[in-house]
Protein backbone atom coordinates (compact mmCIF):
# COMPACT_ATOMS: atom_id res chain seq x y z
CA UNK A 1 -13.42 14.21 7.32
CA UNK A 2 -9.97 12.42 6.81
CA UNK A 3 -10.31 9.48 4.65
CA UNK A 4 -9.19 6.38 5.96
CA UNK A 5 -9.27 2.79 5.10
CA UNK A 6 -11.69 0.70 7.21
CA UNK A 7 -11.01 -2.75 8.38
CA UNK A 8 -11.84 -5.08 10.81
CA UNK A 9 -9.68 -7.01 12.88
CA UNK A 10 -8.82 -10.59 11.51
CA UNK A 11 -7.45 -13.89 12.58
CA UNK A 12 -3.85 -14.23 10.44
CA UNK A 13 -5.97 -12.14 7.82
CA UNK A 14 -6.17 -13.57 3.89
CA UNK A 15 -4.03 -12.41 1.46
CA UNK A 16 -6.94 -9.93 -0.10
CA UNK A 17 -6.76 -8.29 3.14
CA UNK A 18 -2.67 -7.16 2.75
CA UNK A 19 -3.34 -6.67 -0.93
CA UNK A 20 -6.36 -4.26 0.06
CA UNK A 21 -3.93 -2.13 2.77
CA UNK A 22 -1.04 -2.22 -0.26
CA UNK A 23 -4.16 -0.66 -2.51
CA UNK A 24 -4.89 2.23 -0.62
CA UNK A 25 -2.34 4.35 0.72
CA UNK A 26 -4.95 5.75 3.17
CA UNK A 27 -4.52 5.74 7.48
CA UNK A 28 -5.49 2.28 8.32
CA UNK A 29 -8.19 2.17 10.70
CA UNK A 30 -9.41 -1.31 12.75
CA UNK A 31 -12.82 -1.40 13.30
CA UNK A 32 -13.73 -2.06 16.95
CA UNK A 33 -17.24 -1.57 17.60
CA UNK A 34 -19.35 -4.06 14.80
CA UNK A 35 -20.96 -6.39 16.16
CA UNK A 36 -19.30 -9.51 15.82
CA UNK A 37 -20.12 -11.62 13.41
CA UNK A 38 -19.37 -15.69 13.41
CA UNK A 39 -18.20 -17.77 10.44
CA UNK A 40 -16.02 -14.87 9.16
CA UNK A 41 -12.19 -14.34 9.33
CA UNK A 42 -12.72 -12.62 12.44
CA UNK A 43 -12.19 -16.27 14.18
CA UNK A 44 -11.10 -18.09 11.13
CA UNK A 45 -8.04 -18.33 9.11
CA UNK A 46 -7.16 -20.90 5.92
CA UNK A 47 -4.05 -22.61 5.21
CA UNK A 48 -2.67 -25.16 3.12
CA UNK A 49 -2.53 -28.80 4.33
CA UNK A 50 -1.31 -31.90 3.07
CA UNK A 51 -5.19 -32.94 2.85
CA UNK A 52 -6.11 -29.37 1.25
CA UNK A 53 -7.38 -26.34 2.79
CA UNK A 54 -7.57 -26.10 6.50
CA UNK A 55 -9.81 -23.93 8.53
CA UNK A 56 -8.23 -22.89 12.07
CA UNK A 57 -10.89 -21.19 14.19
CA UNK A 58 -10.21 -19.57 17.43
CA UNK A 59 -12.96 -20.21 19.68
CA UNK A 60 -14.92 -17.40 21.89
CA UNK A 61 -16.48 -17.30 24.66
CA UNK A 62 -20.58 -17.16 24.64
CA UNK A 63 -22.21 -14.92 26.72
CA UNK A 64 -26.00 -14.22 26.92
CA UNK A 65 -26.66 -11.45 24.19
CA UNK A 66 -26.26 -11.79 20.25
CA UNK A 67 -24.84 -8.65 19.57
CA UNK A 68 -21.87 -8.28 21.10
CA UNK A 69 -19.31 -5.35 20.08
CA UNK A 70 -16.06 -6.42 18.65
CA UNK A 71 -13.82 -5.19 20.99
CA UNK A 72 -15.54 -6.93 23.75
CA UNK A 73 -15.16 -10.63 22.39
CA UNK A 74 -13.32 -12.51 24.79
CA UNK A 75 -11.25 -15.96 23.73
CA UNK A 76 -12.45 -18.94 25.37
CA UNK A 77 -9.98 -21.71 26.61
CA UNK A 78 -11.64 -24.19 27.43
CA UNK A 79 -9.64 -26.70 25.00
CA UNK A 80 -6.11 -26.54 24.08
CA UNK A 81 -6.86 -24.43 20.63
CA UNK A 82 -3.96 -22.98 20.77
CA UNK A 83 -1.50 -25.94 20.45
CA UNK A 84 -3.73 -27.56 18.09
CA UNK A 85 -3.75 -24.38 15.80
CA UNK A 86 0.16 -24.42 16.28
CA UNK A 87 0.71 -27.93 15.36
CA UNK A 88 -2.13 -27.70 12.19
CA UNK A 89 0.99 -24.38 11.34
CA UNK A 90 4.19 -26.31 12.03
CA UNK A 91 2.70 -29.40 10.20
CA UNK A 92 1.63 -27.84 6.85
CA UNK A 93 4.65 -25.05 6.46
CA UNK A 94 7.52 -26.57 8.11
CA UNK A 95 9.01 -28.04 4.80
CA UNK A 96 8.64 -24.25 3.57
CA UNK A 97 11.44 -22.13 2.70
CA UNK A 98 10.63 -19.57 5.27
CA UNK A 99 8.87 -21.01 7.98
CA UNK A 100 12.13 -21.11 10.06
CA UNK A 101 12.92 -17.92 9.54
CA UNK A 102 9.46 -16.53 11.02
CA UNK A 103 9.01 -19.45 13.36
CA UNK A 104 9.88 -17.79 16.62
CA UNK A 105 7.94 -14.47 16.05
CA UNK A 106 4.55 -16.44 15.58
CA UNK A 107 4.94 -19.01 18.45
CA UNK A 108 4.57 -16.88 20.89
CA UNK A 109 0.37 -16.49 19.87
CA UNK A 110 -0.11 -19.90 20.81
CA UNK A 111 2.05 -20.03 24.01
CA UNK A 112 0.55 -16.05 25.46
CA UNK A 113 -3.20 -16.18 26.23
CA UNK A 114 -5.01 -12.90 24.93
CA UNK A 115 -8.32 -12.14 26.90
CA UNK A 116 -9.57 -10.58 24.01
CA UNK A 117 -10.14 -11.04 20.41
CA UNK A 118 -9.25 -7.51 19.07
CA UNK A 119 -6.10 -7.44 20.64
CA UNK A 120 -5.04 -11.07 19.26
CA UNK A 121 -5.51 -10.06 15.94
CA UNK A 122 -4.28 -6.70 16.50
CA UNK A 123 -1.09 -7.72 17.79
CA UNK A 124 -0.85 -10.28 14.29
CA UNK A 125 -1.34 -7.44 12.09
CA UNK A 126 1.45 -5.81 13.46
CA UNK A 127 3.77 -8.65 13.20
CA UNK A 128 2.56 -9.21 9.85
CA UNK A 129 2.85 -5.66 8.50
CA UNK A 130 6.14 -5.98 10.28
CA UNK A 131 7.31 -9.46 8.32
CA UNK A 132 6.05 -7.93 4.94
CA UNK A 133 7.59 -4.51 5.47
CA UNK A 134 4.99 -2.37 5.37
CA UNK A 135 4.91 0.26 6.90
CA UNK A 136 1.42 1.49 8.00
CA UNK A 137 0.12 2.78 11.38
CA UNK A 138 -2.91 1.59 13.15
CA UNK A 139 -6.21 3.36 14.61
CA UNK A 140 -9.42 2.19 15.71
CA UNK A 141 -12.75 3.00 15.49
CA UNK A 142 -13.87 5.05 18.56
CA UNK A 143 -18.12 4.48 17.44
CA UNK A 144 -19.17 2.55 14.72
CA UNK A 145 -20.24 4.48 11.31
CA UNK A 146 -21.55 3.38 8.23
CA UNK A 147 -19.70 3.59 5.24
CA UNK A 148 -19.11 6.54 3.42
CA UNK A 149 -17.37 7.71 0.00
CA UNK A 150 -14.32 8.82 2.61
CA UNK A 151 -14.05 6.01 3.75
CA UNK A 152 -13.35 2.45 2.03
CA UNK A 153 -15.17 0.39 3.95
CA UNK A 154 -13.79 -3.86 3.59
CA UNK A 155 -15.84 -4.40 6.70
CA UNK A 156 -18.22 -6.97 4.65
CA UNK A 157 -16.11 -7.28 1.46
CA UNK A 158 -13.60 -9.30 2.53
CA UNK A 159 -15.17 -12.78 3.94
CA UNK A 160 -15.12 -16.89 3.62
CA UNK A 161 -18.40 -16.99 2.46
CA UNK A 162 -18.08 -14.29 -0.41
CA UNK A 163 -16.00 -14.44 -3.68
CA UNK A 164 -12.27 -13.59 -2.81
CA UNK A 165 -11.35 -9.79 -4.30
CA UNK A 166 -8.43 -10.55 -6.12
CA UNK A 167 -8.92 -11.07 -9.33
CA UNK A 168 -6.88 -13.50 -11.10
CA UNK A 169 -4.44 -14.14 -8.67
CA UNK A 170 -1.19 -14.88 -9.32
CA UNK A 171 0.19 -18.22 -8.64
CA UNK A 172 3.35 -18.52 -5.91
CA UNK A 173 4.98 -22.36 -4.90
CA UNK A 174 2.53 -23.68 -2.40
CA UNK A 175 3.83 -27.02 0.21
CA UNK A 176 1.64 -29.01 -1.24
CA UNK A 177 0.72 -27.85 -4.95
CA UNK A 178 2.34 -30.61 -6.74
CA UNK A 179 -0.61 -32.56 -4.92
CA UNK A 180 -3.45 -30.84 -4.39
CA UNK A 181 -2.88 -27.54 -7.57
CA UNK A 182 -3.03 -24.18 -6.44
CA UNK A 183 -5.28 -22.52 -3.44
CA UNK A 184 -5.45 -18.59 -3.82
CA UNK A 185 -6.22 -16.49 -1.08
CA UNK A 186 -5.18 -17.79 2.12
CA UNK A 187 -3.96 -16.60 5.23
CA UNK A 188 -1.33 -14.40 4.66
CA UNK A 189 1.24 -16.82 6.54
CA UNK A 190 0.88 -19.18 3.60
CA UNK A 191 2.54 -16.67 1.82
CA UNK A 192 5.10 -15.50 4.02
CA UNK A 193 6.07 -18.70 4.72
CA UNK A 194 6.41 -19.80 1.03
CA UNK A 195 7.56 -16.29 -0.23
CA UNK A 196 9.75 -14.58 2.60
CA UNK A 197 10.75 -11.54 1.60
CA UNK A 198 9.36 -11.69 -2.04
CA UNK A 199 5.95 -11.50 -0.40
CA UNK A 200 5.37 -7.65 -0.60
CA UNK A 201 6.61 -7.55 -4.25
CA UNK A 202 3.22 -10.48 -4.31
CA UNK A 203 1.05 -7.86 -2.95
């Protein structure tokens, strides 16, 4: 069996996450057929706010069973998340020293609607990898496997409710750090938008 490095598919992933793909030089694989589970990046991504750190969480729709596969979450938009999320970005990065320059290429998640989760978080990942310059290709899951010594498996490793896997983390300049100190680990875009190109040279 090929090893690969298993993921699953996150909402403007945490920093661990990119740090975790620049780790392992192994074929990148999204997993697609977990059950969901709530409360984790899957719907949630932090930033840095004026007021501290921010939660943004993309809302789903509910159907009638628990355990529903990943790749059949469906967004639900029954409120305007989408400009709220946009506005909670814009209002905590647009002093950065990037956030112009990536402004444009992000926008257009909170204008498009996405029926599905997956491919919301997919199509970040790609813009991400994309804005970082790295260059890595990405598969999915076709059945869902436990884990296996092939396989590096961050499916439950990285998560809001467990300790972050960096260790030590470097600081960067953060909006708001004169006022509220450092926050490691945050969505990626904090990063990006503080860091620009310097970001994968972070990683």
């Amino acid at each position: 069996m090929e090893s690969q490095l298993l993921l699953p598919a996150c909402y403007l992933p945490p920093i661990s996450y990119f740090h975790t793909i620049q780790e392992h030089s192994l074929p990148l694989v999204i997993e697609k057929y977990e059950h969901f589970q709530k409360q984790s990046y899957r719907t949630r991504a932090r930033i840095a706010s004026a007021n501290g750190v921010q939660d943004l969480i993309v809302p789903i729709q509910h159907g009638n069973k628990d355990r529903v596969p990943m790749k059949d979450i469906r967004i639900s938009y029954e409120f305007d998340w989408q400009r709220l999320h946009w506005l909670s970005i814009q209002t905590a990065y647009r002093s950065s020293a990037y956030f112009e320059y990536y402004e444009d290429d992000f926008k257009r998640f909170y204008e498009e609607k996405f029926d599905y989760l997956v491919d919301f978080n997919v199509a970040q990942l790609e813009l991400i990898l994309k804005s970082i310059k790295v260059k890595r290709a990405i598969a999915f899951t076709t059945e869902y496997t436990t884990a296996s010594p092939e396989k590096p498996d961050y499916r439950q490793v990285i998560h809001p409710k467990k300790e972050s896997i960096l260790n030590n983390p470097k600081e960067y300049y953060q909006v708001f750090s004169d006022k509220n100190g450092f926050y490691p680990d945050l969505s990626i875009v904090d990063l990006l938008f503080n860091q620009g190109p310097q970001s994968k040279s972070y990683l």
